[in-house]
C-alpha atoms as a PDB file:
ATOM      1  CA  UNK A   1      -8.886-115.593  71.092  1.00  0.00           C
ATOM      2  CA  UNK A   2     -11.419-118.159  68.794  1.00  0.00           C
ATOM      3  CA  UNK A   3     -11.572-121.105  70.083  1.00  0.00           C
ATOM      4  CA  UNK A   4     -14.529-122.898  68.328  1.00  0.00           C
ATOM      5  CA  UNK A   5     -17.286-121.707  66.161  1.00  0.00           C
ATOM      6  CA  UNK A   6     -18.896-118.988  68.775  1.00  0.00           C
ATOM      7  CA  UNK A   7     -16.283-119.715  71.648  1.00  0.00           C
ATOM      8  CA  UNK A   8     -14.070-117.432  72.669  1.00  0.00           C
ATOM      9  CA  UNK A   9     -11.891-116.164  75.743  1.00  0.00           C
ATOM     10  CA  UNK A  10     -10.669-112.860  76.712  1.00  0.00           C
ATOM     11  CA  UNK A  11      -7.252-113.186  76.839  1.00  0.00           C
ATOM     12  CA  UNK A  12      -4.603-111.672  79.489  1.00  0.00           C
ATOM     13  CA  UNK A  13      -6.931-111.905  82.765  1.00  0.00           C
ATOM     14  CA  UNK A  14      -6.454-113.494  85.792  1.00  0.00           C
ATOM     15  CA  UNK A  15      -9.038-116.377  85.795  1.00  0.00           C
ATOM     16  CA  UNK A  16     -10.088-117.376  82.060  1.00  0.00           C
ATOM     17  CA  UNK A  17     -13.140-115.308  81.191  1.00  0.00           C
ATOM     18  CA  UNK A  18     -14.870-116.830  78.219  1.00  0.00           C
ATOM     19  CA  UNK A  19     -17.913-115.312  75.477  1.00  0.00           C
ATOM     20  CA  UNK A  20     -19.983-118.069  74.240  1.00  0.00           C
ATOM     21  CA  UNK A  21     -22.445-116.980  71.046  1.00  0.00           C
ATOM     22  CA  UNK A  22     -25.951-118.437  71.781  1.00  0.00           C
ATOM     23  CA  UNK A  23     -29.337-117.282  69.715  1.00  0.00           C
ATOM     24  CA  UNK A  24     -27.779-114.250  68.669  1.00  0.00           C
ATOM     25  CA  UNK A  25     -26.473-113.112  72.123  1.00  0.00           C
ATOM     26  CA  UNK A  26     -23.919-113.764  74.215  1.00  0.00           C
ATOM     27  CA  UNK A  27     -23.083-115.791  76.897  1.00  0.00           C
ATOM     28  CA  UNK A  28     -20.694-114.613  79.604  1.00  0.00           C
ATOM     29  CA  UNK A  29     -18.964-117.610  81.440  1.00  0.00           C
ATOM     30  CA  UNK A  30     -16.986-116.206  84.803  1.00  0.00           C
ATOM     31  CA  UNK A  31     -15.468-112.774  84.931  1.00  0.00           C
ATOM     32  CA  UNK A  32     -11.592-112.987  86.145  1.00  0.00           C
ATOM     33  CA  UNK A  33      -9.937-110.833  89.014  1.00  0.00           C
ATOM     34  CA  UNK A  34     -10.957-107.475  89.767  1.00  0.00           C
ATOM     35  CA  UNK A  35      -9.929-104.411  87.310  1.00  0.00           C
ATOM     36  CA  UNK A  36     -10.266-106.082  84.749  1.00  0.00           C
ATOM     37  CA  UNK A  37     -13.844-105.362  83.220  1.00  0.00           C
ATOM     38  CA  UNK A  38     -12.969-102.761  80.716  1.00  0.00           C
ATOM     39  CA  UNK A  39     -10.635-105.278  79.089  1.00  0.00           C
ATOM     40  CA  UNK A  40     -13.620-107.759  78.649  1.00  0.00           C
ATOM     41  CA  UNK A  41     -15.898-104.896  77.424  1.00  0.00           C
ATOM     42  CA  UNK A  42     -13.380-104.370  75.024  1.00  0.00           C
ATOM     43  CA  UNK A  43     -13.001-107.509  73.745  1.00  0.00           C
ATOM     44  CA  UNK A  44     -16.646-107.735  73.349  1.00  0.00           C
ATOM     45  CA  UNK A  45     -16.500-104.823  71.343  1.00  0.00           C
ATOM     46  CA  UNK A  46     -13.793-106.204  69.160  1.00  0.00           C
ATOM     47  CA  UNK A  47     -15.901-109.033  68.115  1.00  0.00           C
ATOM     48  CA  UNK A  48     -18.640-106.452  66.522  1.00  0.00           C
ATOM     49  CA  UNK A  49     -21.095-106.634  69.179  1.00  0.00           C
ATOM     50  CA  UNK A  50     -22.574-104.053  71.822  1.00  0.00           C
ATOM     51  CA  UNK A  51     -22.755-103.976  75.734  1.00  0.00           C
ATOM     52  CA  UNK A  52     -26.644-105.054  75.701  1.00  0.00           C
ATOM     53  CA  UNK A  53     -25.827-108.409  73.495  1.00  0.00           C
ATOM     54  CA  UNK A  54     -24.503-109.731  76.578  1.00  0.00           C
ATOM     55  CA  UNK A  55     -27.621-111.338  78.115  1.00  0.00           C
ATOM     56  CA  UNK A  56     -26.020-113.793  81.018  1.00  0.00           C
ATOM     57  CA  UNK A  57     -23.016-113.728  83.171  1.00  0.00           C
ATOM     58  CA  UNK A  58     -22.623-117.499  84.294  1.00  0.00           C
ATOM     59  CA  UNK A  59     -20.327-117.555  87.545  1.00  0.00           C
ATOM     60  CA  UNK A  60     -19.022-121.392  87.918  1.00  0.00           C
ATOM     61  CA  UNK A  61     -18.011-120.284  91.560  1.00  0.00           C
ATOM     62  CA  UNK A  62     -17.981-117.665  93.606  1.00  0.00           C
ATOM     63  CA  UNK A  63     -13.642-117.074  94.445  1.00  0.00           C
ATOM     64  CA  UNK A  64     -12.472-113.682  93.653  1.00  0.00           C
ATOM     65  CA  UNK A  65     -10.950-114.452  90.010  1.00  0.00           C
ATOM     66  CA  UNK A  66     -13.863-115.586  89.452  1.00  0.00           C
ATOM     67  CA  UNK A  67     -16.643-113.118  90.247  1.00  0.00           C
ATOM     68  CA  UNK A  68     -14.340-110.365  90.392  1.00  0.00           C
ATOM     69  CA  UNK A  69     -15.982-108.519  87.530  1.00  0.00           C
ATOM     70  CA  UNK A  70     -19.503-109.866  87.601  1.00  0.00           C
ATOM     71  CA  UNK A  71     -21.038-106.493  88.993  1.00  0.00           C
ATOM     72  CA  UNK A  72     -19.481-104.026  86.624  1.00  0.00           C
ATOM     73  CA  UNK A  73     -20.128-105.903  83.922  1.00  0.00           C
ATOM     74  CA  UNK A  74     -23.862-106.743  85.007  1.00  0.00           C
ATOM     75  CA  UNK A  75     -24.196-102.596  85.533  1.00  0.00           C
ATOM     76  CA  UNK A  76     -22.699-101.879  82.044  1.00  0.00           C
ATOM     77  CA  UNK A  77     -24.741-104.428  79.889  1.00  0.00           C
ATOM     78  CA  UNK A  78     -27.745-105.260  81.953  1.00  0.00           C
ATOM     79  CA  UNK A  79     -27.328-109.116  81.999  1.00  0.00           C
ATOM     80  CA  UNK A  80     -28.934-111.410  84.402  1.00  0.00           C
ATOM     81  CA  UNK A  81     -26.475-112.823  86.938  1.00  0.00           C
ATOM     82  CA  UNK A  82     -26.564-116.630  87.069  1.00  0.00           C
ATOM     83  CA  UNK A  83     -25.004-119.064  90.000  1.00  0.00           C
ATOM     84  CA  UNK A  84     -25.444-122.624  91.129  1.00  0.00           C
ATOM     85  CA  UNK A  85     -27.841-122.115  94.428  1.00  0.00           C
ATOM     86  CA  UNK A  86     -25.189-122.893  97.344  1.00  0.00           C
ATOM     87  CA  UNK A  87     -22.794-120.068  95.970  1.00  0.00           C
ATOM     88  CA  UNK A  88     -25.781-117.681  95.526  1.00  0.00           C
ATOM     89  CA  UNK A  89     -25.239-116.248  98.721  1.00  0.00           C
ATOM     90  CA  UNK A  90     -21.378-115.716  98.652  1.00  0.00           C
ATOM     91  CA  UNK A  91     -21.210-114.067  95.205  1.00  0.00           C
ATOM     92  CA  UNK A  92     -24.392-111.229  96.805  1.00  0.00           C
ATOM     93  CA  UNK A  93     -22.717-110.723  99.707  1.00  0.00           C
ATOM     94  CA  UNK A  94     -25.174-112.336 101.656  1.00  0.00           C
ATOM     95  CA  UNK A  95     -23.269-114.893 103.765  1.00  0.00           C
ATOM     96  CA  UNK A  96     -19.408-114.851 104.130  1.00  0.00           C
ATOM     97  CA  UNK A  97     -17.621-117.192 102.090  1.00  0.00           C
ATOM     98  CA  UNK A  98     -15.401-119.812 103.558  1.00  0.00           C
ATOM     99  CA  UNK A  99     -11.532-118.775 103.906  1.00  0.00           C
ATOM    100  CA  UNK A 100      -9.087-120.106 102.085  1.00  0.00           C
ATOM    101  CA  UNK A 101      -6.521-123.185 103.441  1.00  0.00           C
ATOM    102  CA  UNK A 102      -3.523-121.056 102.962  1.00  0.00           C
ATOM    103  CA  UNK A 103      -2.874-117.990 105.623  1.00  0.00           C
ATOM    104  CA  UNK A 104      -1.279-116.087 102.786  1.00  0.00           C
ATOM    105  CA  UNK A 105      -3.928-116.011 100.861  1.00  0.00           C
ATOM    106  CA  UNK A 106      -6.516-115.678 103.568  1.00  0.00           C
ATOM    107  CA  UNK A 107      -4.986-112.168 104.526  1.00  0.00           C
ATOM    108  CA  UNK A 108      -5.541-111.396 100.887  1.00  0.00           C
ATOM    109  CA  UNK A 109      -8.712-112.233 101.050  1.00  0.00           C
ATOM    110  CA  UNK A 110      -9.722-110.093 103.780  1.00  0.00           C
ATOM    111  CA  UNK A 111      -8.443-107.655 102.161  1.00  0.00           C
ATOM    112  CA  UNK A 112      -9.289-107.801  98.427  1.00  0.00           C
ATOM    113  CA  UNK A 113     -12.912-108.700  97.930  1.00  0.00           C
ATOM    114  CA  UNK A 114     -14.823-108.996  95.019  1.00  0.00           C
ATOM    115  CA  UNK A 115     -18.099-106.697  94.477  1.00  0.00           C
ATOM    116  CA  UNK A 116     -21.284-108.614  95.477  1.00  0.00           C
ATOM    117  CA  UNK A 117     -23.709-108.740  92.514  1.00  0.00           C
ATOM    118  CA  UNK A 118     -26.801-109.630  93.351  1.00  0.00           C
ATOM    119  CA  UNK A 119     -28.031-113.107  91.417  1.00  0.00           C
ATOM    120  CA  UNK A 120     -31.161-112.996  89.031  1.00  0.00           C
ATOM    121  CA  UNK A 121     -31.243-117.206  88.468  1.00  0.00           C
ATOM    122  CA  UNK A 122     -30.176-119.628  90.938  1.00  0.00           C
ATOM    123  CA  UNK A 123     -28.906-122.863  89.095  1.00  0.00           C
ATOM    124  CA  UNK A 124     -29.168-126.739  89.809  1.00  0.00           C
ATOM    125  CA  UNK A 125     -28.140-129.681  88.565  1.00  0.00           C
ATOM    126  CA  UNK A 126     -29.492-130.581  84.988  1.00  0.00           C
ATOM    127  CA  UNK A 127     -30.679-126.423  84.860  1.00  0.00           C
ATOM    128  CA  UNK A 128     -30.311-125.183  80.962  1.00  0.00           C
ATOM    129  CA  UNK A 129     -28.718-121.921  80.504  1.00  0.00           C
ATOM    130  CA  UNK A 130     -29.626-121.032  76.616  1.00  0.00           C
ATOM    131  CA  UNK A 131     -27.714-123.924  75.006  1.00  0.00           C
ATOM    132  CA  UNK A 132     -25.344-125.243  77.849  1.00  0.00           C
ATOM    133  CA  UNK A 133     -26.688-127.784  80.439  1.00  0.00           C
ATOM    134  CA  UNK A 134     -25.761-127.097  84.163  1.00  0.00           C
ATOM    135  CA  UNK A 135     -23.878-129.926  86.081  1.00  0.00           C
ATOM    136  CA  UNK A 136     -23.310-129.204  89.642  1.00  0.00           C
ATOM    137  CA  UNK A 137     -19.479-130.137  90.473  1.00  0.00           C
ATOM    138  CA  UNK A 138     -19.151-129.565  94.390  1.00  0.00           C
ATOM    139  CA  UNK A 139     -15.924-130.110  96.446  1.00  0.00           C
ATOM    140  CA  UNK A 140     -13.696-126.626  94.985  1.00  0.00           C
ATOM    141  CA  UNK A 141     -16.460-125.020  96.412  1.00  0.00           C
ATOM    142  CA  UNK A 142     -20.049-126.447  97.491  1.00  0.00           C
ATOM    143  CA  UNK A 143     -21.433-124.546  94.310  1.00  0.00           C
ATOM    144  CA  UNK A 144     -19.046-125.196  91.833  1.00  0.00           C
ATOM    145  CA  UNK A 145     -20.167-126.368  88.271  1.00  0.00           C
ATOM    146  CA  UNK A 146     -19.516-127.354  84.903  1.00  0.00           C
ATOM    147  CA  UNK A 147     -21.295-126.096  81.761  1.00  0.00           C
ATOM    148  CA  UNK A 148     -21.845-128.818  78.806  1.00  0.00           C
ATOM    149  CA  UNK A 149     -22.606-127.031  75.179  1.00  0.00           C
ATOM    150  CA  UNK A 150     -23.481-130.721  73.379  1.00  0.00           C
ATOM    151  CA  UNK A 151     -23.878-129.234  70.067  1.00  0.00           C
ATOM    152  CA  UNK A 152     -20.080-127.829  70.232  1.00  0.00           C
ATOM    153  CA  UNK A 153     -19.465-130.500  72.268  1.00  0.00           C
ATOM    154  CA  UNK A 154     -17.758-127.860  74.404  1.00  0.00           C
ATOM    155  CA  UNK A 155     -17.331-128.687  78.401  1.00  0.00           C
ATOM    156  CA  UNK A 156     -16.611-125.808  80.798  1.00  0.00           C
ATOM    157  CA  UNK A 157     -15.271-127.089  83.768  1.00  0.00           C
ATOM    158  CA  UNK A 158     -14.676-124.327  86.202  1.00  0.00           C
ATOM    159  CA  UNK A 159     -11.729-125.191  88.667  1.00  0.00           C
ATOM    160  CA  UNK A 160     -12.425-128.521  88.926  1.00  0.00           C
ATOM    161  CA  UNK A 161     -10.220-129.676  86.612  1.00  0.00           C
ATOM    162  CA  UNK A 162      -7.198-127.905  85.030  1.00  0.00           C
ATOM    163  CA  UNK A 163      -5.027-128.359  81.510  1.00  0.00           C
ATOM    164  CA  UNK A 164      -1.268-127.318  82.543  1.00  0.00           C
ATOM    165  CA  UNK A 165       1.460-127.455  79.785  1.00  0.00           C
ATOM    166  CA  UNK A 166      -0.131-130.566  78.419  1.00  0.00           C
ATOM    167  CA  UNK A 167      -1.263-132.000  82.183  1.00  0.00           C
ATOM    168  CA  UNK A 168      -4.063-132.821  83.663  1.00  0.00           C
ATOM    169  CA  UNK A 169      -5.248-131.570  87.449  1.00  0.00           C
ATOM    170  CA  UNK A 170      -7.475-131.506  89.984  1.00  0.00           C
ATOM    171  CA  UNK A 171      -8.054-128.402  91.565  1.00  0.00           C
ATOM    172  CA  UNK A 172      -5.500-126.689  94.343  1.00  0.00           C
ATOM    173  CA  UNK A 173      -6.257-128.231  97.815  1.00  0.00           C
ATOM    174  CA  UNK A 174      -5.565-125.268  99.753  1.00  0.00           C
ATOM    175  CA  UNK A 175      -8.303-123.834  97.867  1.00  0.00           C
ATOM    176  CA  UNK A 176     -10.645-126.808  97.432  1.00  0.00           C
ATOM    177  CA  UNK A 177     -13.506-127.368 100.112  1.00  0.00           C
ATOM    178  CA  UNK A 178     -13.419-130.750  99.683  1.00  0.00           C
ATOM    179  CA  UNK A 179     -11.046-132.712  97.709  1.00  0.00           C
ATOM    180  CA  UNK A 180     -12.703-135.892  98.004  1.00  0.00           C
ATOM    181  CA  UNK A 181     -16.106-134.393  96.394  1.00  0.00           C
ATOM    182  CA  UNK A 182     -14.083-132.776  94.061  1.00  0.00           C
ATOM    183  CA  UNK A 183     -12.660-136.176  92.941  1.00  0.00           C
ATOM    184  CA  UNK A 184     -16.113-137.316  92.184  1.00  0.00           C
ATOM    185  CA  UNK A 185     -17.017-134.461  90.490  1.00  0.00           C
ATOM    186  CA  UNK A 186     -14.114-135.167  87.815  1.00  0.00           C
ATOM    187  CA  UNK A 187     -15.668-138.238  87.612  1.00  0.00           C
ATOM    188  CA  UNK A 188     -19.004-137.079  86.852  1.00  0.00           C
ATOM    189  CA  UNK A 189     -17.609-135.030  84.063  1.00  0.00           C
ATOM    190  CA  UNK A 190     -15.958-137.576  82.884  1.00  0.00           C
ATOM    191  CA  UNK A 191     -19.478-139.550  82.033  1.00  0.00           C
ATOM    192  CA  UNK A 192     -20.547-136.893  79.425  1.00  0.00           C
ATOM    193  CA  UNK A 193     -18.884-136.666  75.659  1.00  0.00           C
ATOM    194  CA  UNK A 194     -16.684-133.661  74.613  1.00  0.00           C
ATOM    195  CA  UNK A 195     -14.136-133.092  72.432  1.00  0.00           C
ATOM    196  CA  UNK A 196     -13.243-129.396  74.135  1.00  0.00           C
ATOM    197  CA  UNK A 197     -12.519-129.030  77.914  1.00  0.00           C
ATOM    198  CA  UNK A 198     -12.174-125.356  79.163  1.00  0.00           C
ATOM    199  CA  UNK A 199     -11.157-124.406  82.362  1.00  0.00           C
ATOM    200  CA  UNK A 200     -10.974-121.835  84.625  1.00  0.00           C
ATOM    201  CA  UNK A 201      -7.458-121.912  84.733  1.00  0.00           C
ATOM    202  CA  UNK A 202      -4.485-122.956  82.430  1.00  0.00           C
ATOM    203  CA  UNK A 203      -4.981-123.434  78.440  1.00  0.00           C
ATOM    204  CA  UNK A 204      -7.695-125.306  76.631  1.00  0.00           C
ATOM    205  CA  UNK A 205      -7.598-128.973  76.012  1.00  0.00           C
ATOM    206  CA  UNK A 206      -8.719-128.696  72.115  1.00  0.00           C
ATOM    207  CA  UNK A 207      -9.325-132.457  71.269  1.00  0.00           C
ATOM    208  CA  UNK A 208     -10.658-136.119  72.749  1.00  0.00           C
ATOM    209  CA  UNK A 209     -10.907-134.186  75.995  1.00  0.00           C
ATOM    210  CA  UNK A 210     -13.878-136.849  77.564  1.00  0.00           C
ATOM    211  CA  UNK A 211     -11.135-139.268  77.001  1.00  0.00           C
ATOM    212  CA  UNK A 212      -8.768-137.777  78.573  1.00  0.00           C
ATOM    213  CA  UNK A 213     -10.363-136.851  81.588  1.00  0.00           C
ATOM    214  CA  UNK A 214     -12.100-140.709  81.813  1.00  0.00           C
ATOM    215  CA  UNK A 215      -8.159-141.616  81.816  1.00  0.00           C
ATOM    216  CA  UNK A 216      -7.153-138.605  84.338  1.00  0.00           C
ATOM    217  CA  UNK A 217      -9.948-139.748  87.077  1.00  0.00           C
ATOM    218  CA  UNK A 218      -8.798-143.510  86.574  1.00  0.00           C
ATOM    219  CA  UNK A 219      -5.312-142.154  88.686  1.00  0.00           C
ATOM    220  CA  UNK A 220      -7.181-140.635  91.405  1.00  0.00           C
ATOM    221  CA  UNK A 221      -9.033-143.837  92.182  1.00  0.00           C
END
């Protein structure tokens, strides 16, 4: 599905996987649940281009539906593996991520666990991935962040805010680290201008998004 000039996301997978075009490559922004990386190298190939064009995988954070594809992918197009620098070590397997809130899901997590990739660029706040500026949003998860494209005026927001059947949210609290950091990450989102907000859940809020997220994190004060 197009969303803007060069934006794109793979539909029908469990944790919106978006293609961004950026100096004639592309950019990779999270991967979605496991299983589900010959659907996305499919839908790269329906948009003309090959395997190698693919030249990043960004990972906003390191949960499952998230990562879930990021080492398949990396093995069949050779990207570079990029995370913010206190999720590094989660998404290559290299410390043991936090469980989640809810028991039900933190059975499923011990038993359905994403593939660690190891991670070629570790990310920080005001980093530059081709076109899109880094913004580190903790409180989902301690590495969480948002990716601004200011050209396409384009915000990626990761989990830290959803677009629901014309709502606005905050992420889920049995899966947020901290909700309270998470708050004032919204907030910091909210100080940039974008007309586009794309999340890593839920559909895409196509128009005076910074507005609408300014109004949104006036509630949770």
């Amino acid at each position: 599905m197009k969303i803007a000039e060069g934006i794109y996301q793979v539909e029908g997978v469990n944790g919106n996987v978006y293609l961004a075009e950026d100096a004639g490559k592309l950019i990779l922004i999270d991967t979605g649940m496991p299983r589900n990386d010959k659907k996305i190298m499919k839908f790269i190939e329906s948009l003309g281009r090959s395997p190698s064009d693919v030249s990043v995988i960004v990972i906003t954070h390191f949960h499952i539906d998230h990562v879930g594809n990021a080492k398949k992918i990396k093995d069949q197009t050779g990207a570079k593996v990029a995370a913010q620098e206190m999720d590094a070590d989660y998404v290559s397997g290299k410390k043991v991520p936090p469980k989640p809130k809810n028991l039900m899901f933190r059975a499923f997590s011990s038993v359905v666990k994403a593939e660690p990739v190891d991670i070629d660029v570790t990310l920080k706040d005001g980093d530059k991935v081709g076109r899109f500026m880094v913004i580190h949003t903790p409180g989902h998860s301690e590495g969480s962040i948002a990716l601004l494209d200011r050209d396409r005026k384009v915000m990626f927001v990761g989990d830290t805010i959803r677009f629901n059947d014309g709502k606005m949210e905050g992420p889920p609290e049995q899966f947020t680290l901290d909700m309270e950091k998470a708050k004032e990450s919204i907030g910091k989102i909210s100080e940039y201008d974008f007309d586009i907000m794309l999340s890593g859940h839920g559909q895409p809020l196509m128009a005076d998004a910074s507005r609408k997220v300014k109004e949104f994190y006036a509630t949770l004060k």
